[in-house]
C-alpha atoms as a PDB file:
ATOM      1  CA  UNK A   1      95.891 137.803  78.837  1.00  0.00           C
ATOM      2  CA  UNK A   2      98.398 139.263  81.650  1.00  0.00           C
ATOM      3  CA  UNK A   3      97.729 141.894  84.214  1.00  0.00           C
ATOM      4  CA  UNK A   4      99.787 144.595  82.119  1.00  0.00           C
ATOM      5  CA  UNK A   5      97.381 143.808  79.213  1.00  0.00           C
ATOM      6  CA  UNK A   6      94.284 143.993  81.218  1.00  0.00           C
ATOM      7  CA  UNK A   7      95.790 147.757  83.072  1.00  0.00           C
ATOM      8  CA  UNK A   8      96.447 148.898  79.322  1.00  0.00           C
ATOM      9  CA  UNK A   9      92.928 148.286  78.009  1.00  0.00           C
ATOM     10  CA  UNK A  10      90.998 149.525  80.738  1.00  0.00           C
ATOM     11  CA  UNK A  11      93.414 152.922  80.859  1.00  0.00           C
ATOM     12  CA  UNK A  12      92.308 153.113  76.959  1.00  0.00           C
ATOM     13  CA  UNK A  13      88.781 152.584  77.647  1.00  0.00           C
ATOM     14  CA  UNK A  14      89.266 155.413  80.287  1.00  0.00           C
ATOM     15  CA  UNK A  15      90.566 157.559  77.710  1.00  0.00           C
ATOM     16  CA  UNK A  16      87.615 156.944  75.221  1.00  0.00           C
ATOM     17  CA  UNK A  17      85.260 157.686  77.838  1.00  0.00           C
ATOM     18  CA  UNK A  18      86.743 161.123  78.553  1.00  0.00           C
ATOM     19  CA  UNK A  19      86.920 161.982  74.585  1.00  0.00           C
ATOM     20  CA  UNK A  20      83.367 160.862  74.210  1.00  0.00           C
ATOM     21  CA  UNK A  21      82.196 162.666  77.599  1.00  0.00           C
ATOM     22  CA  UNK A  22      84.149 166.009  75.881  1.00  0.00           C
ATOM     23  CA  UNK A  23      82.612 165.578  72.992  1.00  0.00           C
ATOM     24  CA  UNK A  24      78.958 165.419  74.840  1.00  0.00           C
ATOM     25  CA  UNK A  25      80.005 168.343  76.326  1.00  0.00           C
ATOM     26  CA  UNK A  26      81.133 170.733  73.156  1.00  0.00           C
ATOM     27  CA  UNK A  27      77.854 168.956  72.006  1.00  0.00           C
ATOM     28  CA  UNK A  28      75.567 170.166  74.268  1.00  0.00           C
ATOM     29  CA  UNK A  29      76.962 173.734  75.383  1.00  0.00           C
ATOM     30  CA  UNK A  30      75.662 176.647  73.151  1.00  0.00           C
ATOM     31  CA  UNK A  31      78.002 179.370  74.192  1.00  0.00           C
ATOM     32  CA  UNK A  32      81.466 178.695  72.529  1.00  0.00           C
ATOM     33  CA  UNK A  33      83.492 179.962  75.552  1.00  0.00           C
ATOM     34  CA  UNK A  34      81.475 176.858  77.435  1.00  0.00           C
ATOM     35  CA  UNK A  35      82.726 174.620  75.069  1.00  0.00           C
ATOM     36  CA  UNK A  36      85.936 175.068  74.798  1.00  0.00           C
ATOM     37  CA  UNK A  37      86.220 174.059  78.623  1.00  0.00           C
ATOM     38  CA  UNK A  38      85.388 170.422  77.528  1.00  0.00           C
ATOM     39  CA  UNK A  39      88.033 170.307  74.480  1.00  0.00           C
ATOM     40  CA  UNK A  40      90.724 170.758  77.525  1.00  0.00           C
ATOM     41  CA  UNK A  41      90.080 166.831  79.034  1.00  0.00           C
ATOM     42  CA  UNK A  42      89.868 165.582  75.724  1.00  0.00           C
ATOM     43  CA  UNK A  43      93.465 167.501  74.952  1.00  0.00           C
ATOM     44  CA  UNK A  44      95.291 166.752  77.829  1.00  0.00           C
ATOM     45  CA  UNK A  45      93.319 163.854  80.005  1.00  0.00           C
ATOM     46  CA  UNK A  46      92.755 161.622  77.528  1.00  0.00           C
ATOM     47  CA  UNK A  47      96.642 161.779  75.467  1.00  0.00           C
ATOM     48  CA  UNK A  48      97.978 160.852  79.271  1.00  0.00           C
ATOM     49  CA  UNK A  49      95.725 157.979  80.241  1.00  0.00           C
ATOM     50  CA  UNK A  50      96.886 156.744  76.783  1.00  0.00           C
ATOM     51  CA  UNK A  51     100.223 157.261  78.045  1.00  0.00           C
ATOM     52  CA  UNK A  52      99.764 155.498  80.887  1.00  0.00           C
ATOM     53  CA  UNK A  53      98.398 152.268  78.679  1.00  0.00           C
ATOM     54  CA  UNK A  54     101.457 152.949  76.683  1.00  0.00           C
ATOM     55  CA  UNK A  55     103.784 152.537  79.865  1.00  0.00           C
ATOM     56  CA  UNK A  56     101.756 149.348  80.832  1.00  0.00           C
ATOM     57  CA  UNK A  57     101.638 147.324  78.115  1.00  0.00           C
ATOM     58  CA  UNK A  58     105.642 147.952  77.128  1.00  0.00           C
ATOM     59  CA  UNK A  59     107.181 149.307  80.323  1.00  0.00           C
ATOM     60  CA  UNK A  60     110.006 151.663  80.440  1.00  0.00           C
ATOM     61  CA  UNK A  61     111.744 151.349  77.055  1.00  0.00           C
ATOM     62  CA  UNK A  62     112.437 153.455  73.300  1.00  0.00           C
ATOM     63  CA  UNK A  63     108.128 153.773  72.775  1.00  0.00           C
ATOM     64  CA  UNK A  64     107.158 154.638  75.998  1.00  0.00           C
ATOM     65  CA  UNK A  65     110.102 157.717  76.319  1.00  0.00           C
ATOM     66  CA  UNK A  66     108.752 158.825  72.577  1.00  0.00           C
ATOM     67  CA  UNK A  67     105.182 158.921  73.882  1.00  0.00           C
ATOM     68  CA  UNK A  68     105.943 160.968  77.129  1.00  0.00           C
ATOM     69  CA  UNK A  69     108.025 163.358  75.436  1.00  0.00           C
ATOM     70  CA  UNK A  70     105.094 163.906  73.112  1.00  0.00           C
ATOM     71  CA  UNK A  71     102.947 164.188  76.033  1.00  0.00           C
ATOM     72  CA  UNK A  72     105.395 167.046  77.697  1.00  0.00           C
ATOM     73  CA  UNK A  73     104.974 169.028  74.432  1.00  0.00           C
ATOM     74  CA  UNK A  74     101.006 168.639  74.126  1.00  0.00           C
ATOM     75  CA  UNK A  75     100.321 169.642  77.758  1.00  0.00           C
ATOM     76  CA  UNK A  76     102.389 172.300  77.256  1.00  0.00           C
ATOM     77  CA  UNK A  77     101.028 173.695  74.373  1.00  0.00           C
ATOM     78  CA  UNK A  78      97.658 173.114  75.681  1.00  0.00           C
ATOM     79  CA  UNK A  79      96.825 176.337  77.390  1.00  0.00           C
ATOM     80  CA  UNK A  80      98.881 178.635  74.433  1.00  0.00           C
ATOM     81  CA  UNK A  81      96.402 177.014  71.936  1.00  0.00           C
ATOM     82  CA  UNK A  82      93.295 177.336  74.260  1.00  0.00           C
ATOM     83  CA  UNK A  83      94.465 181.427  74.686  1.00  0.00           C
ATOM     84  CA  UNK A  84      94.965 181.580  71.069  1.00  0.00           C
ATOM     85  CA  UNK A  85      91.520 180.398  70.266  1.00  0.00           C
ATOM     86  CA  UNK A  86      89.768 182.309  73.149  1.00  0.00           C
ATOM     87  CA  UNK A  87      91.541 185.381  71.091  1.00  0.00           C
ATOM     88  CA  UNK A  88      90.511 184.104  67.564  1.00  0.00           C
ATOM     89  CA  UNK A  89      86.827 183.920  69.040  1.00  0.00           C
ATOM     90  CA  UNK A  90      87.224 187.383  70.940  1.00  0.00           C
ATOM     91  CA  UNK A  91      88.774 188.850  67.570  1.00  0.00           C
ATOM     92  CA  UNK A  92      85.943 187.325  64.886  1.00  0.00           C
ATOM     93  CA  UNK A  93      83.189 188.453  66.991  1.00  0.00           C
ATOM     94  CA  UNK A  94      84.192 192.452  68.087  1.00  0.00           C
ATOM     95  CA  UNK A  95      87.195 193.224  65.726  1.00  0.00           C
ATOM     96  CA  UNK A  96      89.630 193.214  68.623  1.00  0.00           C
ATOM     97  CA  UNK A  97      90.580 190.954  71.493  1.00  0.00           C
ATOM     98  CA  UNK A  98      91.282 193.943  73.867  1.00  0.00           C
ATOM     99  CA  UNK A  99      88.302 195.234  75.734  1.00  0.00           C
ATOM    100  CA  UNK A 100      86.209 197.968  74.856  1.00  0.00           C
ATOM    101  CA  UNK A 101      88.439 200.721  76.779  1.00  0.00           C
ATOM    102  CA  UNK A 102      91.429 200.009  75.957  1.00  0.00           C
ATOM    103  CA  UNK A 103      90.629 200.396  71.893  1.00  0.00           C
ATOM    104  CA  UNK A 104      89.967 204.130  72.395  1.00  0.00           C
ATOM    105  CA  UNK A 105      93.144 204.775  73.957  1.00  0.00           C
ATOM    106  CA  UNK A 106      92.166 204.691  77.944  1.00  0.00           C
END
């Protein structure tokens, strides 16, 4: 077992622990705004760490490129989606996302 093994595995293991400390989290909160502040390590802490494993185990080559580049596009979609279900919510539970005001024209 080498050292770049050894760094990969215990990055993963880091990255489980943050997915299963999220899901504790969305778990345990009962307002849904609450929760959706734990789905944000899981979404972008966790895909990096596994990144990082990625780039230990193989080093800089074809894989590890492919996995950033993936990594550039979720963390960059991460707070669009988070928005767009913070409206969703907002929308399902008044009938708009606006505040009350601004509905009535003020």
């Amino acid at each position: 077992m080498t050292a770049r093994t050894v760094l990969a595995d215990v990055l993963l293991g880091l990255a489980v622990l943050v997915v299963l400390g999220s899901s504790l989290g969305v778990l345990l909160m009962r307002d849904v705004y609450n929760k959706l502040h734990y789905v944000t390590p899981a979404a972008v802490v966790a895909p990096v760490l596994a990144g990082l494993a990625v780039l230990a185990q193989s080093g800089f080559d074809v894989n590890t490129g492919q996995t950033w580049l993936t990594l550039v596009f979720l963390i960059g979609a991460a707070p669009f989606l988070s928005h767009a279900t913070i409206r969703a919510i907002k929308i399902r539970q008044d009938g708009d996302w606006r505040d009350g005001d601004s509905r009535d024209g003020r």
